[in-house]
Protein backbone atom coordinates (compact mmCIF):
# COMPACT_ATOMS: atom_id res chain seq x y z
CA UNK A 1 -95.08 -37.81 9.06
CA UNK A 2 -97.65 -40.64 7.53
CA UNK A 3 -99.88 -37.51 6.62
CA UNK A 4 -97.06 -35.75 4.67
CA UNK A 5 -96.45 -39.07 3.23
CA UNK A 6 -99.85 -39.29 1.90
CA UNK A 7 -100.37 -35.99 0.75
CA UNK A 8 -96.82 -35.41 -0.79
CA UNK A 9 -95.75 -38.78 -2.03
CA UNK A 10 -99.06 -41.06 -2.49
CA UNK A 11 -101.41 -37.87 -3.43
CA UNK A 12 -98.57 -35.70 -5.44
CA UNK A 13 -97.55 -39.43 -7.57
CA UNK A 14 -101.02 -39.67 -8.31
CA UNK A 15 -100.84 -43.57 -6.94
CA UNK A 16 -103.90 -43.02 -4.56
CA UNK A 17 -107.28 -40.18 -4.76
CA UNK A 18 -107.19 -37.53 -2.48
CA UNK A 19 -109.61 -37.73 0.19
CA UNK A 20 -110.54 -41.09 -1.67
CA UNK A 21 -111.13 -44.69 0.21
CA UNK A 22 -107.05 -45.32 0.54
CA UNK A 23 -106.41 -41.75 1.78
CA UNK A 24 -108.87 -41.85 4.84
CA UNK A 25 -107.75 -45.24 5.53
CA UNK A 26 -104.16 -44.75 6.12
CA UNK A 27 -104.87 -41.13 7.57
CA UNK A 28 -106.89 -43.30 9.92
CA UNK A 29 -103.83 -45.15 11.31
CA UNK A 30 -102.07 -42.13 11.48
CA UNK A 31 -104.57 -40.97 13.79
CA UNK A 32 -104.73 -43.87 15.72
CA UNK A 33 -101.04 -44.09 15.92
CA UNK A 34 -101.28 -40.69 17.78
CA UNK A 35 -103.90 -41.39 20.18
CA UNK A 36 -101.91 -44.80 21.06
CA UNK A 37 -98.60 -42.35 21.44
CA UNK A 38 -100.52 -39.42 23.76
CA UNK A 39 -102.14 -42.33 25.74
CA UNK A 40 -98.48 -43.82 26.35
CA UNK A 41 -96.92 -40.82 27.16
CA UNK A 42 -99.72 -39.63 29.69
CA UNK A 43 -98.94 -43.07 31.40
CA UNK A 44 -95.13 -43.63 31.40
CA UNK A 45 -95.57 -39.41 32.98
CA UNK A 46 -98.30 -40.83 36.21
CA UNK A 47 -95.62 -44.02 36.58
CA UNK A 48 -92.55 -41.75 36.50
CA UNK A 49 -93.66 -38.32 37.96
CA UNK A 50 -96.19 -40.05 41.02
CA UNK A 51 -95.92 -39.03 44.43
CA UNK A 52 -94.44 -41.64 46.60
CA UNK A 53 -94.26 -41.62 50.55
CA UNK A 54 -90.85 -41.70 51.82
CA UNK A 55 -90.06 -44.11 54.26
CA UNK A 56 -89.92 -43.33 57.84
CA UNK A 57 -86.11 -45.08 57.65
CA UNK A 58 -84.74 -43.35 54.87
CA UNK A 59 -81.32 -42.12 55.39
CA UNK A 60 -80.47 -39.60 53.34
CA UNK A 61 -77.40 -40.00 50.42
CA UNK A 62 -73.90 -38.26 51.84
């Protein structure tokens, strides 16, 4: 979304140059952004999805 916000809005308006200083900057922390969201998601899936031994005294639900 921050990349069609640069390109349409920022680029299209004419407020910043494309692929000028301001336009590799912010398309930076749109890139970072996503790393930081694949990196979250890879870890909240080992947390939730990790194999677990089941007790010996585990009574099953009825």
């Amino acid at each position: 979304m921050i990349h069609f916000f640069v390109n349409k809005g920022l680029v299209g308006a004419g407020a910043i140059e494309k692929f000028g200083v301001m336009y590799w900057g912010v398309t930076g922390i749109a890139i970072v952004a996503q790393f930081v969201a694949i990196a979250l998601v890879l870890r909240l899936n080992r947390q939730h999805f990790a194999r677990r031994a089941v007790p010996a005294n585990a009574v099953p639900a009825e």
